[in-house]
Protein backbone atom coordinates (compact mmCIF):
# COMPACT_ATOMS: atom_id res chain seq x y z
CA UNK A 1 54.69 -57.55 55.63
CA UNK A 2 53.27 -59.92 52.52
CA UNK A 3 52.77 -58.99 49.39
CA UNK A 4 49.51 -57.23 47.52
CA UNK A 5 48.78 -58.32 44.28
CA UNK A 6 46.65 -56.30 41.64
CA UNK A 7 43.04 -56.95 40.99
CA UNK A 8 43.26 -57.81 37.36
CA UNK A 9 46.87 -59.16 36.28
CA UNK A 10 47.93 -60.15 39.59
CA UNK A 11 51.17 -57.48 39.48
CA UNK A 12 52.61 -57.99 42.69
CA UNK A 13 53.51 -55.12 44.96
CA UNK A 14 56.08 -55.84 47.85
CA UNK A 15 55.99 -54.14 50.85
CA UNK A 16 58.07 -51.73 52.26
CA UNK A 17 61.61 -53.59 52.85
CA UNK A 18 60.50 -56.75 51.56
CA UNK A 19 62.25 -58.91 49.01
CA UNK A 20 65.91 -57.21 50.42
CA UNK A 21 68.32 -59.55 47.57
CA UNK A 22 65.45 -61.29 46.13
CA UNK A 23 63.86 -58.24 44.07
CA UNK A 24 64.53 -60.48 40.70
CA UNK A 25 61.73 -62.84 41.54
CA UNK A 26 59.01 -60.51 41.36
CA UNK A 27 60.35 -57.85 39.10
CA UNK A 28 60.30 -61.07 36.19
CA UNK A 29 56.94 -62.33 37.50
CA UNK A 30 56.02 -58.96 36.95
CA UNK A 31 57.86 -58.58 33.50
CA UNK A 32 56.16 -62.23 32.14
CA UNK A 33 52.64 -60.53 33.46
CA UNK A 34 53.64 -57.81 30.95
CA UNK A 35 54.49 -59.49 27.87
CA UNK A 36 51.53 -61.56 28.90
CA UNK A 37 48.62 -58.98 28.71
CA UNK A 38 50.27 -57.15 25.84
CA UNK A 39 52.93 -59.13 23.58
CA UNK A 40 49.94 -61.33 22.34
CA UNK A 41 47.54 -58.40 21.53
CA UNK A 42 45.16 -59.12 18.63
CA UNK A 43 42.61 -55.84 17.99
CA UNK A 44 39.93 -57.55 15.81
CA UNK A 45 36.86 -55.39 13.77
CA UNK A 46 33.78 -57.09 12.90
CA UNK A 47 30.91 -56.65 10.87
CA UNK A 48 29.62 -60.20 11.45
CA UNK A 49 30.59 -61.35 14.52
CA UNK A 50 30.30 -65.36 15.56
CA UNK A 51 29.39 -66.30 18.69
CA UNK A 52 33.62 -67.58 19.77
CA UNK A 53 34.06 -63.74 19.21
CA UNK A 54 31.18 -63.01 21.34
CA UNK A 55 32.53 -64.30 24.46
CA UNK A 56 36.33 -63.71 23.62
CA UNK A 57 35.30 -59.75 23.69
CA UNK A 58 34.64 -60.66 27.47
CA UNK A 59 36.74 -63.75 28.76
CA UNK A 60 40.33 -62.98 26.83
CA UNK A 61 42.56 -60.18 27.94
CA UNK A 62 44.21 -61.04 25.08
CA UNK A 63 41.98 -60.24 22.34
CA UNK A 64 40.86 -56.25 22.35
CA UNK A 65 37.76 -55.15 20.01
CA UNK A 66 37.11 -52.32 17.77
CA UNK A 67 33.69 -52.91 16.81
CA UNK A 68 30.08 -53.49 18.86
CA UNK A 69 29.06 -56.85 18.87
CA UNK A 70 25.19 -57.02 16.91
CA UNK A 71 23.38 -59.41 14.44
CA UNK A 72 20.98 -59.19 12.16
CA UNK A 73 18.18 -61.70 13.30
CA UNK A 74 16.39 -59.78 15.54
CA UNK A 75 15.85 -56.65 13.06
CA UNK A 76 15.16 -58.90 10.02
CA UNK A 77 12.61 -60.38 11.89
CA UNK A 78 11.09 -57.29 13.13
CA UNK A 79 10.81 -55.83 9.83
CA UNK A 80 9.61 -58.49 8.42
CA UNK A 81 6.78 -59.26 11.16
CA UNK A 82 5.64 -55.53 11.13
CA UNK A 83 5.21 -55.58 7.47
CA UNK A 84 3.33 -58.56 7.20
CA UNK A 85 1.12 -56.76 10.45
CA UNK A 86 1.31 -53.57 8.81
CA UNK A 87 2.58 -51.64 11.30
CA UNK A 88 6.45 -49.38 11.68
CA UNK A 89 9.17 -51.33 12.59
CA UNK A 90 9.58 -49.14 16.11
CA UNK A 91 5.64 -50.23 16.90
CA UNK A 92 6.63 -53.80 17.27
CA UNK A 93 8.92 -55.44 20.26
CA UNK A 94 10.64 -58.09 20.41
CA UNK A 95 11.12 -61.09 23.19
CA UNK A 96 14.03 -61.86 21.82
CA UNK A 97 16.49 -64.77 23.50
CA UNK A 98 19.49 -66.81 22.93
CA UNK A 99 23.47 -66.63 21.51
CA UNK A 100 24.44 -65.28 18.47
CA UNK A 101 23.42 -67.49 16.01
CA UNK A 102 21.33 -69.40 18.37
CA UNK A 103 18.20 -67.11 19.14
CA UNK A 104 14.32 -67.76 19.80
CA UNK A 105 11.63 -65.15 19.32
CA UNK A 106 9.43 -65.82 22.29
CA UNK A 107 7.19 -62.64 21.82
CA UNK A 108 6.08 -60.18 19.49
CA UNK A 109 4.49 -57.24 21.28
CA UNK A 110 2.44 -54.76 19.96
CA UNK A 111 0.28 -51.94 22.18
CA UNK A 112 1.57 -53.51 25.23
CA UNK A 113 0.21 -56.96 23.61
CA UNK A 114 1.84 -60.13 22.95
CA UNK A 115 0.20 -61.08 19.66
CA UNK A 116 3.04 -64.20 18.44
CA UNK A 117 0.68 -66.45 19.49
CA UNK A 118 -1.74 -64.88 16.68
CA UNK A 119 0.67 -64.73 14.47
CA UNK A 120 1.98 -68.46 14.92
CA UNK A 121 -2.05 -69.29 14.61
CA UNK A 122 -2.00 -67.38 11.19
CA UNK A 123 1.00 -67.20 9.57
CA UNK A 124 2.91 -70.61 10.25
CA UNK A 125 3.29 -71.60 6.63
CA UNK A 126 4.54 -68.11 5.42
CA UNK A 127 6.91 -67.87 8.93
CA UNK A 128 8.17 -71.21 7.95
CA UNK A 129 9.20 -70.22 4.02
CA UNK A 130 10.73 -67.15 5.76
CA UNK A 131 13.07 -68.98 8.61
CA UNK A 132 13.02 -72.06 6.65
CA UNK A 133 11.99 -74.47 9.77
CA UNK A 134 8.33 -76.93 9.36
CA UNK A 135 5.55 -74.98 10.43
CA UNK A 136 4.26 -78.00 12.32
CA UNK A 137 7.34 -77.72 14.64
CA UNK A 138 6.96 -73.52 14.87
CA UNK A 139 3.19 -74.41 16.05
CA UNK A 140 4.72 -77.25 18.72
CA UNK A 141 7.37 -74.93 20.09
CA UNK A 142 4.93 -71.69 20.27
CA UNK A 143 7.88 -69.53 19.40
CA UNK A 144 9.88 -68.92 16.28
CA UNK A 145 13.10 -70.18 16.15
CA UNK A 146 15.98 -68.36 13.64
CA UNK A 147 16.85 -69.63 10.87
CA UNK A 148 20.26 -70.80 12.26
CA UNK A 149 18.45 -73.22 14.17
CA UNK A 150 17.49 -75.41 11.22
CA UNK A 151 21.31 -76.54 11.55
CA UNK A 152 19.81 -78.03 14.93
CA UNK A 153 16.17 -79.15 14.62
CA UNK A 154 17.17 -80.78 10.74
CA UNK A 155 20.51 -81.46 10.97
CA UNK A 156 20.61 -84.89 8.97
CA UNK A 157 18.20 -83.70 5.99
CA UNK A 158 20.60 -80.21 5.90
CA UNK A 159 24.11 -82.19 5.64
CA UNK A 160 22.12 -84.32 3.01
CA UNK A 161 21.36 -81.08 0.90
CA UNK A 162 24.32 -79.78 1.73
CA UNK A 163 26.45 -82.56 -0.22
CA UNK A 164 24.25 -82.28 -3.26
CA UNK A 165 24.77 -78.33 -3.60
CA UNK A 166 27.92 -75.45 -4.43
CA UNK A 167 29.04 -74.67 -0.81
CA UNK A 168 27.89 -71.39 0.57
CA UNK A 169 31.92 -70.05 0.91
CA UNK A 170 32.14 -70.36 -2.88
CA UNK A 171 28.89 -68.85 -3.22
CA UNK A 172 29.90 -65.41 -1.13
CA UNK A 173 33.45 -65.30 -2.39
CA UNK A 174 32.18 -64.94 -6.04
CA UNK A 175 29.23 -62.34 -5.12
CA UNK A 176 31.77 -60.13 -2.94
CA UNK A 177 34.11 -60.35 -6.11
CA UNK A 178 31.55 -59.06 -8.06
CA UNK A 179 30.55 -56.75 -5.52
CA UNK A 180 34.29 -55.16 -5.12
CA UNK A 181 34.38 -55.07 -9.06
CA UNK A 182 31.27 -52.57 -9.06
CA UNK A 183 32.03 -50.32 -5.83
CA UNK A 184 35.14 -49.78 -7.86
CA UNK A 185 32.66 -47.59 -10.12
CA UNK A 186 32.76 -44.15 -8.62
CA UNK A 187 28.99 -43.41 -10.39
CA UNK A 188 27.10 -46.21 -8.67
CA UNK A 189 25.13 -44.87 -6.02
CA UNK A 190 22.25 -47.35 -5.39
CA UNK A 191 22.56 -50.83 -3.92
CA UNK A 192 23.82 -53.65 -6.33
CA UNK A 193 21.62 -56.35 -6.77
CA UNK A 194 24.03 -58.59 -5.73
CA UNK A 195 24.13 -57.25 -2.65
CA UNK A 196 21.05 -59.05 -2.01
CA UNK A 197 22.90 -62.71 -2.19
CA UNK A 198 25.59 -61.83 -0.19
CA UNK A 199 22.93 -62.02 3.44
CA UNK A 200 23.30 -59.71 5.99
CA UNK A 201 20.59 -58.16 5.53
CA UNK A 202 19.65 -55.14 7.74
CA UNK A 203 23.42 -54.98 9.41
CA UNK A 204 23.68 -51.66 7.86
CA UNK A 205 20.46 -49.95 10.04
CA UNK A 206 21.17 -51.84 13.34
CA UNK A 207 24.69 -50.75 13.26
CA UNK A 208 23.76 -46.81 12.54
CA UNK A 209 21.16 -47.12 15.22
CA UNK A 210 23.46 -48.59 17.33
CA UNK A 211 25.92 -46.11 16.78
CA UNK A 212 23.80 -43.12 17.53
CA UNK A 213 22.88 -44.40 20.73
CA UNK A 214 26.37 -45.31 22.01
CA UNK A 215 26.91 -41.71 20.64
CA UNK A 216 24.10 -39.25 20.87
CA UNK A 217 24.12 -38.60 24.36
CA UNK A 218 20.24 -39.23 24.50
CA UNK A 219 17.96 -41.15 26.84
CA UNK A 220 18.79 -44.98 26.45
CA UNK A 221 17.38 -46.72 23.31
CA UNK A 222 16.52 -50.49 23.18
CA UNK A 223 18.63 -52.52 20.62
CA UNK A 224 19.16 -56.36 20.45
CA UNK A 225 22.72 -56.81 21.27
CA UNK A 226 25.06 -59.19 22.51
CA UNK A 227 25.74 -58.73 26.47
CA UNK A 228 27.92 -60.05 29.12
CA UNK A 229 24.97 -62.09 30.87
CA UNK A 230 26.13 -61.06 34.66
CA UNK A 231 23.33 -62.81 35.68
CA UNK A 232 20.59 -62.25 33.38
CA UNK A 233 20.47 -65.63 32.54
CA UNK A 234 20.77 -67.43 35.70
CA UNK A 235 21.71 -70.95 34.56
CA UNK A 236 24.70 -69.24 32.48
CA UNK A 237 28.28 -68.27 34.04
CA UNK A 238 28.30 -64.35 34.66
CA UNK A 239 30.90 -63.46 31.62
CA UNK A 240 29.10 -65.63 28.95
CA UNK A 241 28.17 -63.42 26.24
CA UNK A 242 24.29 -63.78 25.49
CA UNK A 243 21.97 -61.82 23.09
CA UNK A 244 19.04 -59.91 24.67
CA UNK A 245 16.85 -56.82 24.37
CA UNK A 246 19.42 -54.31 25.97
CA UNK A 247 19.17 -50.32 27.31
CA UNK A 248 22.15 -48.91 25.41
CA UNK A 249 23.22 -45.63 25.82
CA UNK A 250 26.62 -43.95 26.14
CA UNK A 251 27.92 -46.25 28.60
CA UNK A 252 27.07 -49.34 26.50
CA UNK A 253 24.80 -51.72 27.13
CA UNK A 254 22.54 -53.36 30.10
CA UNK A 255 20.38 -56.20 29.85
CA UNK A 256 16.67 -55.71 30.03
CA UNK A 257 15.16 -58.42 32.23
CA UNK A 258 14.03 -61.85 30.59
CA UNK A 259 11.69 -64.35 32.01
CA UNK A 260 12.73 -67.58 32.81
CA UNK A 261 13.86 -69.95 30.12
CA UNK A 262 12.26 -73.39 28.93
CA UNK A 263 14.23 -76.17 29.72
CA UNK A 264 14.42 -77.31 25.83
CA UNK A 265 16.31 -73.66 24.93
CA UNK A 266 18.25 -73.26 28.34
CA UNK A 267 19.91 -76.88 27.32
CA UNK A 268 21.06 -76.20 24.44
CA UNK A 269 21.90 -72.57 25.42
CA UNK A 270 24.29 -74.02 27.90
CA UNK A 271 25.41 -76.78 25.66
CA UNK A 272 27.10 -74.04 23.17
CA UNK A 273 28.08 -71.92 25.47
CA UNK A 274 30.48 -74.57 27.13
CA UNK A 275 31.79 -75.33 23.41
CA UNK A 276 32.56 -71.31 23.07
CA UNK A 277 34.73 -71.37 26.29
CA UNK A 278 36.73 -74.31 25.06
CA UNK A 279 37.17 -73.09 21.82
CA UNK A 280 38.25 -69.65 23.09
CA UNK A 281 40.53 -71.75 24.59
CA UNK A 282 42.03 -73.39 22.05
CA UNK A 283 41.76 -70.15 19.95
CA UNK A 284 44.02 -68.16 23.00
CA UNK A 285 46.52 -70.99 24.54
CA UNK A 286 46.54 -73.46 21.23
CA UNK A 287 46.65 -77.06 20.84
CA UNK A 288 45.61 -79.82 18.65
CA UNK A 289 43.64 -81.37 21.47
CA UNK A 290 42.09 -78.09 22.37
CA UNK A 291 40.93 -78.11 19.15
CA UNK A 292 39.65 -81.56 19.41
CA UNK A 293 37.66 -80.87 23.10
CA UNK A 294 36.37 -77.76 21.39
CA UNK A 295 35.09 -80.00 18.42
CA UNK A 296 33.76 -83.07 20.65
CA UNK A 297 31.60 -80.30 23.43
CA UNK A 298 29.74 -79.13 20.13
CA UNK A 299 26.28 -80.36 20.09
CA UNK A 300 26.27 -80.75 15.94
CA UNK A 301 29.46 -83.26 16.33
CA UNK A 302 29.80 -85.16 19.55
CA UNK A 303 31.16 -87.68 18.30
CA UNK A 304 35.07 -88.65 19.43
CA UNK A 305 35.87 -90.02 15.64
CA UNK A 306 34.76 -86.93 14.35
CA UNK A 307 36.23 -84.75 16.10
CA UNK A 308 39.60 -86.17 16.36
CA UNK A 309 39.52 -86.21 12.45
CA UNK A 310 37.89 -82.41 12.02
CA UNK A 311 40.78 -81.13 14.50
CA UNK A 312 43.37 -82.91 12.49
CA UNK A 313 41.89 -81.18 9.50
CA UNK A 314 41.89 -78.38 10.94
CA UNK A 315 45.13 -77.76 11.65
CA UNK A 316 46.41 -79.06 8.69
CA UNK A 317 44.80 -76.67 6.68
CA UNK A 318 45.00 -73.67 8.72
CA UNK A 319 48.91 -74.36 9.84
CA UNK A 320 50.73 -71.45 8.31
CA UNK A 321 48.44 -69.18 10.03
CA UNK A 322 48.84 -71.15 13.73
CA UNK A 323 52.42 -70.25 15.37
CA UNK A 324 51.90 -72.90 17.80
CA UNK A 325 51.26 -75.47 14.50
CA UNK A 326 54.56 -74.72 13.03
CA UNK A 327 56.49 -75.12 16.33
C-alpha cells in the first residue's frame, strides 16, 4: 500500500508493513518537516501593521501573529466625514476598498444613501487639504483616494519635497523619545500633545472596538479590517490579504461583499499584491536577489538599476540582523 501524506505539512504516513529497512527515509523527511514548521518560528505583535505583514499572517507557516491586523484610514476618514456632515460616526458607512496602505473610499452611505458624490461636489478643496491629493483629480476619479496614495498619483513632486525636508524616521524617533520621557510621569493622565505628531490617529478606538467584538460574544459588528480575500476580490489569488468592510465576531472576520472593481484600482491592486508575495519571499527563504525581484515588481521603482542598487543597500545596512547575510 502507498503512502498518505498530511494535508498541511505533507507528514508522511506509511502503511501498514511498508518501508520494512527503509523506515530512515521518512522518519528524517518527517524530522526536516519538523524543524521546518517550528525551528524558524517568529511570533510578531503589531500595532501598525504594513501590508508584507498583511499577507505573511496568511501565506507563511513560518511567521505566527499575536495581534489583529487593522489600520487607521478607514476610521479617520469616517470621523472626519461625519463631522464635517454632522452626523455620529456609527450613522455613516463606508465603501471602503483596497490593501493596507493602498485603499479607495468608493462610498459614503448615510440612511441607506450614498451621498460621496455630494460630498466630492462640495467639499473637494477641504477633502483635498485633508488627504493631501488635488481636488481636480478627487473630482476625476469620483472617489477619495487615502492619503498613502499621493506616493502614487504624485510620486515625482513627493521625492522632490522629500529631498528638501528632515525625513519622517527622524521626525517619529524624536516625538516617541519625548513621548517615553513623559509616560515615565506617573501623574499624567491626559494625552500629550505630542502624541498628535506621532500619526496614528484613531488606532486606539478601532482596536478596542475590534477587541470587543472578537470578544463579547455579541451579534457580529462591522469593522474595516484586513481579510484573507478567498474570493472576494475575484481578480486576486484566494490567500492575498485585502482590506474590506468585514462581519467580525468571535470567530474573526468575513468579508462583506464588494462590487466589482474599476480597472484603474484593480491594476494597481494586483500590481502590489504580486510585490508582497515576492517580498514575503525574500523576507521567509532570503536572498540578495529576492530582495532585488521584490524591489524591481514594486510599482514606485521598476526600474532594474534601482533596484539592484536599493537591494544592495539593503542588505548592507540591515546585515547583522539577516542570518542568511552573514553566511
Amino acid at each position: 500500500m502507498a503512502s498518505t501524506f498530511t494535508p498541511n505539512i505533507q507528514w508522511e504516513e506509511p502503511a501498514r508493513g511498508d518501508d520494512v529497512g527503509t523506515w530512515d527515509i521518512s522518519v528524517n523527511s518527517n524530522g526536516t518537516l519538523i524543524d521546518l514548521v517550528t525551528g524558524a518560528i517568529a511570533t510578531i505583535g503589531l500595532n501598525n501593521s504594513n501590508v508584507v505583514l498583511s499577507a505573511a499572517q496568511f501565506r507563511s507557516k513560518q511567521i505566527t501573529f499575536n495581534s489583529t491586523l487593522t489600520g487607521n484610514v478607514a476610521i479617520t476618514f469616517q470621523r472626519w466625514t461625519s463631522q464635517l456632515l454632522g452626523l455620529q460616526p456609527d450613522q455613516v458607512k463606508l465603501e471602503h476598498v483596497g490593501l493596507n496602505h493602498l485603499t479607495w473610499e468608493r462610498g459614503l452611505v448615510v440612511n441607506g444613501e450614498n451621498v460621496l458624490p455630494m460630498l466630492i461636489a462640495e467639499h473637494s478643496e477641504e477633502l483635498a487639504g485633508h488627504i493631501g491629493i488635488p481636488a481636480p483629480l478627487i473630482r476625476r476619479l469620483g472617489v477619495v483616494p487615502s492619503y498613502y496614495l499621493k506616493y502614487f498619483y504624485e510620486h515625482d513632486e513627493v521625492v522632490a519635497k522629500q529631498k528638501h525636508e528632515r525625513p519622517r524616521a527622524d521626525v517619529v524617533i524624536e516625538v516617541e523619545n519625548e513621548l517615553l520621557k513623559i509616560y515615565q510621569d506617573p501623574k499624567v493622565v491626559t494625552k500629550p500633545e505630542a502624541l498628535s505628531q506621532r500619526g496614528g490617529a484613531y488606532y486606539s478606538e478601532a482596536a478596542v472596538q475590534l477587541v470587543h467584538s472578537l470578544t463579547s460574544g455579541a451579534t457580529g459588528e462591522e469593522h474595516v479590517v484586513n481579510v484573507r480575500n478567498n474570493g472576494t476580490l475575484p481578480f486576486l489569488p484566494d490567500d492575498a490579504v485585502i482590506e474590506v468592510p468585514s462581519i467580525v465576531d468571535g470567530h474573526g472576520a468575513t468579508p462583506l461583499p464588494v462590487k466589482p472593481v474599476e480597472p484603474g484600482f484593480a491594476g494597481l491592486f494586483a500590481h502590489v499584491t504580486g510585490y508582497e508575495y515576492l517580498a514575503l519571499e525574500a523576507a521567509v527563504h532570503g536572498g540578495r536577489d529576492r530582495v532585488a525581484d521584490a524591489l524591481l515588481a514594486h510599482p514606485l521603482i521598476g526600474q532594474y538599476s534601482i533596484a539592484e542598487k536599493l537591494a544592495d543597500e539593503l542588505v548592507a545596512e540591515n546585515k547583522d540582523l539577516l542570518p542568511w547575510a552573514k553566511a
